[in-house]
C-alpha atoms as a PDB file:
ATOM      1  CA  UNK A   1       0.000   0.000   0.000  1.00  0.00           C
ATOM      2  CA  UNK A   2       0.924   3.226  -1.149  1.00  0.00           C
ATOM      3  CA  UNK A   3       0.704   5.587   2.020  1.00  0.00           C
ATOM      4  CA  UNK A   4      -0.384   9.633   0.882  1.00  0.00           C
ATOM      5  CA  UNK A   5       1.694  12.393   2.237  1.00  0.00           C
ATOM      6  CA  UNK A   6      -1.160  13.721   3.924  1.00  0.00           C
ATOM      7  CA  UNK A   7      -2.158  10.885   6.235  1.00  0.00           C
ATOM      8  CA  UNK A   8      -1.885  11.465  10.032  1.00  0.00           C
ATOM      9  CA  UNK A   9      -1.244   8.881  12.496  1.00  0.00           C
ATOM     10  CA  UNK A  10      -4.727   9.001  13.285  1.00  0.00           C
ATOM     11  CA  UNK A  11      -5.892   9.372   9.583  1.00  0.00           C
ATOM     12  CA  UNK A  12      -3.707   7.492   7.637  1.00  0.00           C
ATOM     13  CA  UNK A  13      -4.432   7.487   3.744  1.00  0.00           C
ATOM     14  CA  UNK A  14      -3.635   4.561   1.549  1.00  0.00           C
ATOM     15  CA  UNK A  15      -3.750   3.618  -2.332  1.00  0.00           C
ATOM     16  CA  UNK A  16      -4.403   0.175  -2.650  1.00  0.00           C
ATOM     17  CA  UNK A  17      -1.050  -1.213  -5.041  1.00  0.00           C
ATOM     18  CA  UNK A  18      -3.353  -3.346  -7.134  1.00  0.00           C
ATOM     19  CA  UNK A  19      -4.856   0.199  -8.058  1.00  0.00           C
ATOM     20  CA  UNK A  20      -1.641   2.054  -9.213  1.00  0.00           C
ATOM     21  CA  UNK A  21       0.073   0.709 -12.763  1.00  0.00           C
ATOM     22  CA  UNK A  22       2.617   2.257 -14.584  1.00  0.00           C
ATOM     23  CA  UNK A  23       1.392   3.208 -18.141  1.00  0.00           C
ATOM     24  CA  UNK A  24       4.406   2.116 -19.709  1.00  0.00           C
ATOM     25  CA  UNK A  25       5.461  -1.653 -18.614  1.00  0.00           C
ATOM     26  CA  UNK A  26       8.879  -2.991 -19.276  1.00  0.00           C
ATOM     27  CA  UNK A  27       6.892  -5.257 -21.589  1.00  0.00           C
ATOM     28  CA  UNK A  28       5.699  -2.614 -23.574  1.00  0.00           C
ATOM     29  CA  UNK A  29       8.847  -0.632 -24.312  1.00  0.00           C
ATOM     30  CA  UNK A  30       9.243  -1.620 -28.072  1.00  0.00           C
ATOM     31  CA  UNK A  31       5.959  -0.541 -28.519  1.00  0.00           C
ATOM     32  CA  UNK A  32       6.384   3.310 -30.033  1.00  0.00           C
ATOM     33  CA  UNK A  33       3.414   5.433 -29.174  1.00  0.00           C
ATOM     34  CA  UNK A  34       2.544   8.693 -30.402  1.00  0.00           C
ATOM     35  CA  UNK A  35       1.725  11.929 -28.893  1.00  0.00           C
ATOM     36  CA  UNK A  36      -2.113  11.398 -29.623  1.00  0.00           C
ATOM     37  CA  UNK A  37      -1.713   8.194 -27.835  1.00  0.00           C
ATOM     38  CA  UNK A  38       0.615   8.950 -24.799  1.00  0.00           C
ATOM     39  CA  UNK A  39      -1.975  11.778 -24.187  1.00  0.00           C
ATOM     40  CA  UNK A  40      -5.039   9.246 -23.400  1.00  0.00           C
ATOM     41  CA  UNK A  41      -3.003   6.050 -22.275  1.00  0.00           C
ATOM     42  CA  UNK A  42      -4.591   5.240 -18.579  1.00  0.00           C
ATOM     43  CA  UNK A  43      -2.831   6.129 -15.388  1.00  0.00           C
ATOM     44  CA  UNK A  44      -4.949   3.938 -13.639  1.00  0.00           C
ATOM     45  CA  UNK A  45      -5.853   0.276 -13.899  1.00  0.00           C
ATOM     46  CA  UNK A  46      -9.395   0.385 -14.648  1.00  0.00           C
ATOM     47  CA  UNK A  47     -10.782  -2.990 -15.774  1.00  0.00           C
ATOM     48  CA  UNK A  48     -14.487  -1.839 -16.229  1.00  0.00           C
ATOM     49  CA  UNK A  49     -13.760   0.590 -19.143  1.00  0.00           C
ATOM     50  CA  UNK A  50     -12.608   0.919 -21.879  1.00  0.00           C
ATOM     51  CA  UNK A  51      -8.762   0.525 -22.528  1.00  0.00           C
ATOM     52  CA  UNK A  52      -6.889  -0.587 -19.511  1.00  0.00           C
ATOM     53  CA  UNK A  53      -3.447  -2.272 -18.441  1.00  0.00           C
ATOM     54  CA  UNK A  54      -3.931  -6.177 -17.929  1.00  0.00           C
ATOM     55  CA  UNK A  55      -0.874  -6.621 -15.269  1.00  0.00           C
ATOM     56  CA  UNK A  56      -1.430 -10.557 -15.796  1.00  0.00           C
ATOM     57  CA  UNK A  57      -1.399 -10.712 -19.199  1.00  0.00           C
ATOM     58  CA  UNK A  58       1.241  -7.960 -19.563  1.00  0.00           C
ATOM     59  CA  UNK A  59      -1.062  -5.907 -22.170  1.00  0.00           C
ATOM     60  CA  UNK A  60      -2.921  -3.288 -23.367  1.00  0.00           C
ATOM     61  CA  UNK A  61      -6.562  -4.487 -23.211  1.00  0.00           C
ATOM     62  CA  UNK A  62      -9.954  -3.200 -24.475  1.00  0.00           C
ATOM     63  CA  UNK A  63     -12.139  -5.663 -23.016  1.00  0.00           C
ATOM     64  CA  UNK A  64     -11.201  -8.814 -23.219  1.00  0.00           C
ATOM     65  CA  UNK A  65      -9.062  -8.167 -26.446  1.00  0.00           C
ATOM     66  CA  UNK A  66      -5.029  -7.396 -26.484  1.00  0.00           C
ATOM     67  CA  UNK A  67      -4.500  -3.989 -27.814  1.00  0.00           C
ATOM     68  CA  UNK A  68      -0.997  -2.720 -29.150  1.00  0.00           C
ATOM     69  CA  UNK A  69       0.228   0.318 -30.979  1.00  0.00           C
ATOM     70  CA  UNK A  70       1.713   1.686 -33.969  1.00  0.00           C
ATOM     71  CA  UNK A  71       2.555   5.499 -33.488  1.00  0.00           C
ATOM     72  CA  UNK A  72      -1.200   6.469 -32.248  1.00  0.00           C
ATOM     73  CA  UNK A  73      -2.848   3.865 -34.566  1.00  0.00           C
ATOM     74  CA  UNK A  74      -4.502   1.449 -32.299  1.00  0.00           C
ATOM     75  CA  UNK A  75      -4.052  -2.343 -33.757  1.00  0.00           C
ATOM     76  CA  UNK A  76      -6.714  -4.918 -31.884  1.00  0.00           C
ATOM     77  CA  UNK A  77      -7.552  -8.516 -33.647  1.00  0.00           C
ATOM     78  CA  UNK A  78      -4.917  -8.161 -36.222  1.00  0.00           C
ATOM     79  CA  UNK A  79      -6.956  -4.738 -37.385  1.00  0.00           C
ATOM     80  CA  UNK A  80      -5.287  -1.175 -37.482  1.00  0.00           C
ATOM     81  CA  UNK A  81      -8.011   1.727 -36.673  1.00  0.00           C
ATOM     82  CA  UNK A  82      -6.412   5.060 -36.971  1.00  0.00           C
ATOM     83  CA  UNK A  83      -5.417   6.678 -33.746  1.00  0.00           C
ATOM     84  CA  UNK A  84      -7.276   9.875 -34.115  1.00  0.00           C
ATOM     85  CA  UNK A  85      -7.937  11.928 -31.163  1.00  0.00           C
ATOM     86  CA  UNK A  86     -11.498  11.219 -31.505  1.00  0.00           C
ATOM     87  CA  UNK A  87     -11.091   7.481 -31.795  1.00  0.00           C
ATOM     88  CA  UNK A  88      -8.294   7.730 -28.539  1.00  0.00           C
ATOM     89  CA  UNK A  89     -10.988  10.184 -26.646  1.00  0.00           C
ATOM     90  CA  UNK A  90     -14.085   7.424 -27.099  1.00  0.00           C
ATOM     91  CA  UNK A  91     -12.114   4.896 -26.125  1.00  0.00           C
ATOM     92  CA  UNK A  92     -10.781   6.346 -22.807  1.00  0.00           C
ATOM     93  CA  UNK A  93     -13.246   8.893 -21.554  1.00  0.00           C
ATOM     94  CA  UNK A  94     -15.653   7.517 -19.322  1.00  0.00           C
ATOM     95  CA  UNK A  95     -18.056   9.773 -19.933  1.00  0.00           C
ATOM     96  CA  UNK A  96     -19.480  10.447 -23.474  1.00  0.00           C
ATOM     97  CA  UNK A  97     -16.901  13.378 -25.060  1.00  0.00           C
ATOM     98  CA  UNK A  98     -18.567  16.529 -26.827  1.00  0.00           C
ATOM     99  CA  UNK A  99     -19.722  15.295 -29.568  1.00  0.00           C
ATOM    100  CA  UNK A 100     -18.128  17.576 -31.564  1.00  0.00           C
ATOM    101  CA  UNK A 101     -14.305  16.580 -30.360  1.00  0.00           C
ATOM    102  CA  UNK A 102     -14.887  13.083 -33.161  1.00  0.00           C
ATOM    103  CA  UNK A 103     -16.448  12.380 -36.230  1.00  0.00           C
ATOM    104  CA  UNK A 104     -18.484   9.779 -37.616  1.00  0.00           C
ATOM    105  CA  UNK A 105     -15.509   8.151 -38.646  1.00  0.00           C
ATOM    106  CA  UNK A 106     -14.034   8.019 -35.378  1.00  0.00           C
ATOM    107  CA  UNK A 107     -17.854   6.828 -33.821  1.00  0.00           C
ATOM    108  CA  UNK A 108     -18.064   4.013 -36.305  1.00  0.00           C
ATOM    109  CA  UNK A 109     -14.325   2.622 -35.435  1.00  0.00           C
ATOM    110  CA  UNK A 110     -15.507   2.598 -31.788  1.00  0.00           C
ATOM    111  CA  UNK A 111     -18.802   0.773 -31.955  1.00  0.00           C
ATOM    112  CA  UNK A 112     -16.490  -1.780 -34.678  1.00  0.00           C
ATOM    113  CA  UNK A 113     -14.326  -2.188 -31.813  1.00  0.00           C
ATOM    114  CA  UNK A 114     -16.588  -2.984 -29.077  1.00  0.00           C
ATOM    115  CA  UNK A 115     -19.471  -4.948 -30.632  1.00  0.00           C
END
């Protein structure tokens, strides 16, 4: 456990570790990534959405799918969807983005992706 600077003896804060992954494994470090795609890459393991660190598997996953990169272009299932910032903000936000920050182009790669 990851102990805050601003715990107290009597308040102490903690991070769970299982909750704290470092974007970039040692696995992944022959995997070049753009500046569209460092920009949305997760901090945080977060299993329930969208694209998320797999510390077992030692991937990139959307789903249950292994996800790797070219530049920002996003390559899952042997497939190669364009990184656009659009594409990278649907598949990252949580919430739904302004619709006008991607295009229809961007919307159909997503729903391809998940369904």
């Amino acid at each position: 456990m990851l102990q805050l600077p601003s715990s107290t003896p009597f308040r102490p804060r903690f991070i769970e570790d299982s909750t704290i992954v470092d974007p970039v494994s040692p696995n992944t470090r022959n995997i070049i990534i753009g500046e569209i795609g460092q920009k949305f890459l997760p901090r945080l393991k977060d299993d329930k959405f969208g694209l998320y660190y797999d510390k077992k598997r030692k991937s990139f996953m959307i789903g249950n799918l292994p996800t790797t990169f070219e530049n920002d272009d996003i390559i899952i299932n042997k497939k190669s969807y364009e990184g656009t910032q659009g594409l990278w903000r649907l598949l990252s936000y949580k919430d739904d983005p302004n619709e006008n920050l991607y295009t229809e182009e961007d919307l159909k790669n997503y729903t391809e992706i998940l369904w």
